[in-house]
N, C-alpha and C. Protein backbone atom coordinates (compact mmCIF):
# COMPACT_ATOMS: atom_id res chain seq x y z
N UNK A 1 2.40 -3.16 8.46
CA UNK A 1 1.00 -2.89 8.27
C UNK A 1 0.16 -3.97 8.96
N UNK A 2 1.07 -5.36 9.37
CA UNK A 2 0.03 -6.10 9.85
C UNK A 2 -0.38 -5.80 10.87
N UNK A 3 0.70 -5.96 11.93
CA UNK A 3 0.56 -5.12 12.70
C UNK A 3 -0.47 -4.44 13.74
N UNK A 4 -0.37 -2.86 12.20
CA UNK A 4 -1.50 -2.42 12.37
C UNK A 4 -3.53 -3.01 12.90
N UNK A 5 -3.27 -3.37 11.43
CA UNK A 5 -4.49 -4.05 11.19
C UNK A 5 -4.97 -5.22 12.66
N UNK A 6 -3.89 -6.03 12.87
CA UNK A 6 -3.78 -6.46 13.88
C UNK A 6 -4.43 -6.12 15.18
N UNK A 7 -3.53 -4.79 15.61
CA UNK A 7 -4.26 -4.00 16.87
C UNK A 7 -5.31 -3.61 16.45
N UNK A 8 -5.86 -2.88 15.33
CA UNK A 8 -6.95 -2.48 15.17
C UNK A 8 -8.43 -3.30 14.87
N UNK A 9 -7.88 -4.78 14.87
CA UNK A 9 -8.95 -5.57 15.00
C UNK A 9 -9.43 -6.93 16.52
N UNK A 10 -8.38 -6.09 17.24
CA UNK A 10 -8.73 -6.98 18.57
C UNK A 10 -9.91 -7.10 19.14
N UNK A 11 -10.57 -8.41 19.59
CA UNK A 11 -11.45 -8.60 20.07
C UNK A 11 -11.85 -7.70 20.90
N UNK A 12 -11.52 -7.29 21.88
CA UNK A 12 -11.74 -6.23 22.80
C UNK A 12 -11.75 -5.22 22.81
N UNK A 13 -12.84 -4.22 22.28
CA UNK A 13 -12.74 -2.61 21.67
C UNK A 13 -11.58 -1.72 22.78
N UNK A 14 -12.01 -2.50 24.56
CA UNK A 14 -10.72 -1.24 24.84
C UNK A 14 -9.11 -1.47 24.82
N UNK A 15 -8.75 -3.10 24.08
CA UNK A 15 -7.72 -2.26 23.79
C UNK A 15 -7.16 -2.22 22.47
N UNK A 16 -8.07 -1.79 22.00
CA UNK A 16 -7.62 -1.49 20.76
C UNK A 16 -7.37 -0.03 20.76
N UNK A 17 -5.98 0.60 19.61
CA UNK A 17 -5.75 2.05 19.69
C UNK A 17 -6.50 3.03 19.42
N UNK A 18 -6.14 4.07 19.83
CA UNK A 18 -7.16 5.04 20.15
C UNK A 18 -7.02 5.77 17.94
N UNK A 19 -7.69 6.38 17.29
CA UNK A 19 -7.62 7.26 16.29
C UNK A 19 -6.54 7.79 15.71
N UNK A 20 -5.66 8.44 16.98
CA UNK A 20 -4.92 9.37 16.92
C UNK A 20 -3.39 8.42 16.30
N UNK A 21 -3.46 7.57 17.59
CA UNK A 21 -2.16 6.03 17.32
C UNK A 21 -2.15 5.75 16.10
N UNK A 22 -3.60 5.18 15.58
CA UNK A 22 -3.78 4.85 14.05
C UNK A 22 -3.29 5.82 13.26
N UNK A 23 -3.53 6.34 12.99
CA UNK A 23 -2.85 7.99 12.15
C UNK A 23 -1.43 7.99 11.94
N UNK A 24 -0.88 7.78 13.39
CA UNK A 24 0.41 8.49 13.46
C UNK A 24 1.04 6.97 13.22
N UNK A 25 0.85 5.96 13.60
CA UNK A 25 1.32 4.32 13.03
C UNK A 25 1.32 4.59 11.33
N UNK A 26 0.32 4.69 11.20
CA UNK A 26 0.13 4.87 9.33
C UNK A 26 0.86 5.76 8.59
N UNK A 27 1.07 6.42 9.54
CA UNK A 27 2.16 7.69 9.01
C UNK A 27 3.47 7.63 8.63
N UNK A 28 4.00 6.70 9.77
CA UNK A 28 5.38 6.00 9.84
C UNK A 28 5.51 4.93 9.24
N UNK A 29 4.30 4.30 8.65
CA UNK A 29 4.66 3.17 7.48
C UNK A 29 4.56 3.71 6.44
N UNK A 30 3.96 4.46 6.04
CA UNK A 30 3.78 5.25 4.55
C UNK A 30 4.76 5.84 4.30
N UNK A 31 5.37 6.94 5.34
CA UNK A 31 6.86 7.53 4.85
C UNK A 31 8.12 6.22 5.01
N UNK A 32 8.20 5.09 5.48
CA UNK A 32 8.75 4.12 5.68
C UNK A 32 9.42 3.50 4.30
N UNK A 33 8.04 3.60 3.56
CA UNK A 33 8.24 2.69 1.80
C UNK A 33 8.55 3.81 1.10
N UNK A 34 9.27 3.07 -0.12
CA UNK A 34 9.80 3.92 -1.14
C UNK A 34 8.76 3.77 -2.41
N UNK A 35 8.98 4.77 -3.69
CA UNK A 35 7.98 5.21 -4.32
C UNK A 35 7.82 3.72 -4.93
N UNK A 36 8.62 2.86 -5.44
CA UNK A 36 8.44 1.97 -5.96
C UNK A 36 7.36 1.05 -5.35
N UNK A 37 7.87 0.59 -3.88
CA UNK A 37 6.69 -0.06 -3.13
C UNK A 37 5.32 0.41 -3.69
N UNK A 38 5.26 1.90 -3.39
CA UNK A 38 3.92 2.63 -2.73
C UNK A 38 3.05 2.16 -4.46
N UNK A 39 3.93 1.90 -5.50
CA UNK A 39 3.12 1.70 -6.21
C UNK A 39 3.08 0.27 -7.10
N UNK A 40 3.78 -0.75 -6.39
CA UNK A 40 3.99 -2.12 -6.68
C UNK A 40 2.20 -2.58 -7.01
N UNK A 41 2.63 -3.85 -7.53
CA UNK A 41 0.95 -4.06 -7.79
C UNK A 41 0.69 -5.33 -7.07
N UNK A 42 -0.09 -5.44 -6.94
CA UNK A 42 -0.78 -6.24 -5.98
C UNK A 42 -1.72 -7.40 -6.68
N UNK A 43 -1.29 -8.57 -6.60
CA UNK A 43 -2.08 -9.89 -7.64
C UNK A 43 -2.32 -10.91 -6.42
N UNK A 44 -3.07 -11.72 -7.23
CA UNK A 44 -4.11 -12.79 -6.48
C UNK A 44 -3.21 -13.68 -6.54
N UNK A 45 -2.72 -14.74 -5.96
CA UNK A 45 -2.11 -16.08 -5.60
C UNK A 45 -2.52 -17.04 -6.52
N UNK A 46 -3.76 -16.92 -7.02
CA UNK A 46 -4.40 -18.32 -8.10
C UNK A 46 -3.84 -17.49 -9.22
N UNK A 47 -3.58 -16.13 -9.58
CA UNK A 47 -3.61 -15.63 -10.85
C UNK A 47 -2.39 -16.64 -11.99
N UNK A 48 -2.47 -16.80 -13.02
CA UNK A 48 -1.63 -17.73 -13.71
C UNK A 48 -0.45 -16.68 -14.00
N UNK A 49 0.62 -17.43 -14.58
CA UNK A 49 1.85 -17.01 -14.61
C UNK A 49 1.85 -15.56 -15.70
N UNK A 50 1.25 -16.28 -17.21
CA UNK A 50 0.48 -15.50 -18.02
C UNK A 50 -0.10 -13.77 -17.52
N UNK A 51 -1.25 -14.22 -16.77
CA UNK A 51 -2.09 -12.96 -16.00
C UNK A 51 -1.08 -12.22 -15.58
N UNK A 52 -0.14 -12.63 -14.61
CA UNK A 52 0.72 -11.89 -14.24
C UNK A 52 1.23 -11.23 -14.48
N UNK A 53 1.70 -11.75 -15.52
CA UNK A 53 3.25 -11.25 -16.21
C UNK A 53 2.35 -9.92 -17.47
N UNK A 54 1.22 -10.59 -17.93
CA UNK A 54 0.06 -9.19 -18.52
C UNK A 54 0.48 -7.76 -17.79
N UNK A 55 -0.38 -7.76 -16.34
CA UNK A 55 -0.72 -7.24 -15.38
C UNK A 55 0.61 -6.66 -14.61
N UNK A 56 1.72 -7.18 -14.35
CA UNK A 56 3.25 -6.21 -14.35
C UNK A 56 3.47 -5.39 -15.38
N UNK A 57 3.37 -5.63 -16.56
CA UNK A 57 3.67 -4.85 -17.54
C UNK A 57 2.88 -3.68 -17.94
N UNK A 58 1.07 -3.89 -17.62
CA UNK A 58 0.52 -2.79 -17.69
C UNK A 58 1.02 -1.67 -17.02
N UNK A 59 1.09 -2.19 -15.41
CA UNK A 59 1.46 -2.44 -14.24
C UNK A 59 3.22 -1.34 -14.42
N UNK A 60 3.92 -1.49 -14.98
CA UNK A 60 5.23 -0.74 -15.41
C UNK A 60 4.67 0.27 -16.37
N UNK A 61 4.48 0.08 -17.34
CA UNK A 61 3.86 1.30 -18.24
C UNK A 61 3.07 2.40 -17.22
N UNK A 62 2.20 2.37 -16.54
CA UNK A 62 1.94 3.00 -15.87
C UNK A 62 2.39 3.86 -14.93
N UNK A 63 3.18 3.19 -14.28
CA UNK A 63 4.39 3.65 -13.49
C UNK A 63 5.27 4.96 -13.59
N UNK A 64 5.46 3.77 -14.85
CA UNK A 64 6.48 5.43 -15.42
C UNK A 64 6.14 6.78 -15.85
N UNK A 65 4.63 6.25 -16.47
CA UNK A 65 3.84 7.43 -16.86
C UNK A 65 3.67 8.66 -15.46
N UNK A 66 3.36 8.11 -14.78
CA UNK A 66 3.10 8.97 -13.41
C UNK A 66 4.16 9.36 -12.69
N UNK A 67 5.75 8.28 -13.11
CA UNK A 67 6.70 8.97 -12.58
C UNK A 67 7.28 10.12 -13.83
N UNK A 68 6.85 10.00 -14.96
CA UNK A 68 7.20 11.15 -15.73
C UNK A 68 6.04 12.45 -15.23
N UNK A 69 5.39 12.12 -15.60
CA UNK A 69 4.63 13.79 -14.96
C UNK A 69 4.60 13.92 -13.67
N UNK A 70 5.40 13.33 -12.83
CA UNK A 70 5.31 13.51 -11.76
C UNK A 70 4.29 13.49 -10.33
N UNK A 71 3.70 12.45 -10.62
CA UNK A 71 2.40 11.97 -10.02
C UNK A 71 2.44 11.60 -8.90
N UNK A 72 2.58 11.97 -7.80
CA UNK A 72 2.95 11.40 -6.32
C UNK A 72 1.80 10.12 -5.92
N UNK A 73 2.46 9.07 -5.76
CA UNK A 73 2.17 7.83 -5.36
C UNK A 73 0.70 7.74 -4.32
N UNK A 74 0.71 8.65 -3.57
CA UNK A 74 -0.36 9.00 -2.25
C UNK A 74 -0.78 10.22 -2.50
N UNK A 75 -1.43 11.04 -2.95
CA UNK A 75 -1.55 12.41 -3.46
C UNK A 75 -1.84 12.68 -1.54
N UNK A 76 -1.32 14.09 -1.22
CA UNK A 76 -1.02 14.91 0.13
C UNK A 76 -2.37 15.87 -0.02
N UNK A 77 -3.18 15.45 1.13
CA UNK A 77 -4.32 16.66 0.71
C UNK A 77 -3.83 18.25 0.53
């Protein structure tokens, strides 16, 4: 994904990728990760050990909830 973000923020608008690249790059990282990734959680670096460990556990409860009814991670338009 860095990457991505990477090319898509180069100084120089022409060469950065065209729409279409973006799309189809994003495409191949998204089917790339597994469901677990797609719904890992994401915390701040200062957060305390405490916060954390809160915030995984909501963080799991949740999880499962959506993997029981079956909740797809990226909903597919």
């Amino acid at each position: 994904m860095e990457d991505l973000v990477n090319a898509m923020t180069v100084a120089d608008p022409g060469r950065r990728p065209v729409i279409e690249e973006i799309i189809g790059r994003f495409s191949q990282i998204r089917k790339s990760l597994g469901e677990f990734k797609l719904r890992s959680l994401i915390t701040a670096k200062k957060d305390s050990t405490i916060v954390t460990a809160f915030r995984y556990t909501q963080q799991a409860v949740r999880t499962v909830q959506y993997m029981i009814l079956q909740n797809p991670a990226i909903p597919e338009p």
